[in-house]
C-alpha atoms as a PDB file:
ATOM      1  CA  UNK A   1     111.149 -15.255 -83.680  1.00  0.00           C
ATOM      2  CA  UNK A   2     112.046 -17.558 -80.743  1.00  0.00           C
ATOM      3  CA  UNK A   3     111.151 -20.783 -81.059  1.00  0.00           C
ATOM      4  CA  UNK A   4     108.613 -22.330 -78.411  1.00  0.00           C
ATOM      5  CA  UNK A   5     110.291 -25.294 -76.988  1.00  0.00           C
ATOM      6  CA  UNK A   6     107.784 -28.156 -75.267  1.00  0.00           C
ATOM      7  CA  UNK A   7     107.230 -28.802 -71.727  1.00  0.00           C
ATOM      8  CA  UNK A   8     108.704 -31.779 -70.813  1.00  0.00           C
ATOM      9  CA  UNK A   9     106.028 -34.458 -70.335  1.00  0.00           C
ATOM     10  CA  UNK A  10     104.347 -34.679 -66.239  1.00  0.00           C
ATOM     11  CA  UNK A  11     106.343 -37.589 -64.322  1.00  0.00           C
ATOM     12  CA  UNK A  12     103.380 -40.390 -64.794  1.00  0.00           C
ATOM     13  CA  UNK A  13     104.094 -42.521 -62.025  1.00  0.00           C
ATOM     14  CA  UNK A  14     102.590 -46.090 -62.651  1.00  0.00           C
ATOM     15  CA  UNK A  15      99.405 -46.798 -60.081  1.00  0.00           C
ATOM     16  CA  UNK A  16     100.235 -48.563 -56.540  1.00  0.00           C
ATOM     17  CA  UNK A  17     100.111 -51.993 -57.019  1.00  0.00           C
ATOM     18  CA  UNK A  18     100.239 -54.035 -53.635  1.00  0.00           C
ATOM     19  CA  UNK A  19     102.055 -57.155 -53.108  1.00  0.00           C
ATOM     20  CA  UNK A  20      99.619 -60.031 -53.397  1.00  0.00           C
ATOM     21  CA  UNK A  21     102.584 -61.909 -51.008  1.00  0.00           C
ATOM     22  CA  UNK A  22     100.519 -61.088 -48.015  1.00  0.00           C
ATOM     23  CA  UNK A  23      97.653 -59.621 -49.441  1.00  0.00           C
ATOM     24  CA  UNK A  24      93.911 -60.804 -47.574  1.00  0.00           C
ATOM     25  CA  UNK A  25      91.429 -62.393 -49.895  1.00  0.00           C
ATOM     26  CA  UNK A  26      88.906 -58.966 -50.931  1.00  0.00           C
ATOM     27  CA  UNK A  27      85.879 -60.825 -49.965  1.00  0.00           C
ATOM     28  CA  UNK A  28      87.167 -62.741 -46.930  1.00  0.00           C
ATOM     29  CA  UNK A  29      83.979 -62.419 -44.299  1.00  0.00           C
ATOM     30  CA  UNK A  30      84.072 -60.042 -40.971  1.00  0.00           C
ATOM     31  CA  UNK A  31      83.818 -62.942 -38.884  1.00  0.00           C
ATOM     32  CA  UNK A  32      86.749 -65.147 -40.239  1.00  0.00           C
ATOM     33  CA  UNK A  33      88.875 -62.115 -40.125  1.00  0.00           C
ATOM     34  CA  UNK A  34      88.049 -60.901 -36.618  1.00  0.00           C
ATOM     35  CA  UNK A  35      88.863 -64.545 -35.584  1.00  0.00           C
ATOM     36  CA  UNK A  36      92.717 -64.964 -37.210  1.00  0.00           C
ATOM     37  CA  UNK A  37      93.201 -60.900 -35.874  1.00  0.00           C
ATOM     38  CA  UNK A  38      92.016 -62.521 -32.153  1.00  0.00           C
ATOM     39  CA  UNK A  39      94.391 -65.250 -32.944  1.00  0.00           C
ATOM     40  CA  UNK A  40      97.265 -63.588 -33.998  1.00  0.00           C
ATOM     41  CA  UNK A  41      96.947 -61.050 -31.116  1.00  0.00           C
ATOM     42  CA  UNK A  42      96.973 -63.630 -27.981  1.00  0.00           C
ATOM     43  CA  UNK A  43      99.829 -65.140 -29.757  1.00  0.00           C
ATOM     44  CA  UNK A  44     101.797 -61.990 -29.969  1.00  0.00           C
ATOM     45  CA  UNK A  45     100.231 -61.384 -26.084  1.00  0.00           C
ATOM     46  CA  UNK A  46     102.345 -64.835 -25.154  1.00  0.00           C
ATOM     47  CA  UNK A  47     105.706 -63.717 -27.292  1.00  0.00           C
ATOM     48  CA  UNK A  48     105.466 -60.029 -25.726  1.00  0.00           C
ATOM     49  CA  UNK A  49     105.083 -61.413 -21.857  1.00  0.00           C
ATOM     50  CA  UNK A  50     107.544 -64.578 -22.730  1.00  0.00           C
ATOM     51  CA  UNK A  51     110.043 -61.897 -23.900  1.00  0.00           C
ATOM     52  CA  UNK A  52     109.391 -60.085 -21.071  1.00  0.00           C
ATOM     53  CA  UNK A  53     111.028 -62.621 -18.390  1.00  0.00           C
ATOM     54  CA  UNK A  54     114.730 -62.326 -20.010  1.00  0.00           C
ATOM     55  CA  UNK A  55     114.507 -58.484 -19.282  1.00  0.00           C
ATOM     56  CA  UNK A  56     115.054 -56.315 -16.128  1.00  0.00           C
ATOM     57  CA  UNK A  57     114.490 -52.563 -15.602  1.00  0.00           C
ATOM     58  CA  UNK A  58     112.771 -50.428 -17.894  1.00  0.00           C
ATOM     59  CA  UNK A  59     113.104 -53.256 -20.557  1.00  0.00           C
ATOM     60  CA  UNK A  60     111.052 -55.844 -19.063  1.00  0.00           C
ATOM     61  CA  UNK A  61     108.361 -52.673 -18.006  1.00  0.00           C
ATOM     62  CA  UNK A  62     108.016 -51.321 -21.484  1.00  0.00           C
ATOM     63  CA  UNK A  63     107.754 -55.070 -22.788  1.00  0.00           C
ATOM     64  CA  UNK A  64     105.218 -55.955 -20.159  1.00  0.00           C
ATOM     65  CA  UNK A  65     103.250 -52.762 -21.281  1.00  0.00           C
ATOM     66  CA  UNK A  66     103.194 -54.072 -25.042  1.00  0.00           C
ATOM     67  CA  UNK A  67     101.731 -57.694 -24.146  1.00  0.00           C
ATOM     68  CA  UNK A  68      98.948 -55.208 -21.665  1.00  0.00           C
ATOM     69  CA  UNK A  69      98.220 -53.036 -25.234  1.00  0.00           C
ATOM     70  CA  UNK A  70      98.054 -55.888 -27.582  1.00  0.00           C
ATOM     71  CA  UNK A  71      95.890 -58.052 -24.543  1.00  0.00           C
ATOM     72  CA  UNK A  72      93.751 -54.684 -24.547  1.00  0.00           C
ATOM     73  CA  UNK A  73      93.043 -54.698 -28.740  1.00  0.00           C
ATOM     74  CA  UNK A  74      92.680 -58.773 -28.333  1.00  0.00           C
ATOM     75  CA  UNK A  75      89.701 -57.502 -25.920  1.00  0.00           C
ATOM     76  CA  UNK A  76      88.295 -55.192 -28.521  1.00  0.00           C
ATOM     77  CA  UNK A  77      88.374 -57.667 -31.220  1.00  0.00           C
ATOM     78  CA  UNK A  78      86.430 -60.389 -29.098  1.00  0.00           C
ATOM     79  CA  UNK A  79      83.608 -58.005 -28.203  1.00  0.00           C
ATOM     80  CA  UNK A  80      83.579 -57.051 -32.007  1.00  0.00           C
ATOM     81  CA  UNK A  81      83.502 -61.114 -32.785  1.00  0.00           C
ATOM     82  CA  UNK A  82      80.482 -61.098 -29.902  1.00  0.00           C
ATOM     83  CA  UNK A  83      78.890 -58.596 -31.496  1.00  0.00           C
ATOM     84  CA  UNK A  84      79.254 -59.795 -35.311  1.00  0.00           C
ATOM     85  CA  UNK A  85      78.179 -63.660 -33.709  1.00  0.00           C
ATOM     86  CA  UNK A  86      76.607 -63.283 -30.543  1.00  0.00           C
ATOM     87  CA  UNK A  87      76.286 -66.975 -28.856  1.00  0.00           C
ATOM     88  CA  UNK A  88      74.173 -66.746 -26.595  1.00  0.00           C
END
């Protein structure tokens, strides 16, 4: 009679657990985070379009079309800050 051997045991991977490095407080409030994600865009807005004056050619065009994209979301998140706290 042949002997049944085992299957070997399922690969258990462990459960994703983030980085708390970088990690966002959980319960951090819409408005607070709209406001540092407004921030953070018009600062990368400034970097893209400062970066963009030591290039020529089809550099300085694709890094002028970055600073137009992230200006574009920086839009988007003020009307969602208007919307979430409109002043007036």
């Amino acid at each position: 009679m042949d002997k049944l051997i085992p299957d070997p045991p399922l690969n258990k991977a462990k459960p994703y657990t983030p980085n708390t490095m970088f990690m966002i407080v959980p319960d951090m409030d819409t408005e607070s985070l709209l406001a540092h994600a407004c921030e953070s865009l018009a600062s990368a807005n400034v970097m893209a379009s400062d970066f963009a004056t030591f290039l020529t050619g089809p550099q300085r065009n694709t890094a002028l079309a970055i600073a137009q994209i992230i200006m574009l979301a920086e839009l988007a998140v003020n009307r969602a800050l208007d919307n979430v706290d409109p002043q007036g």
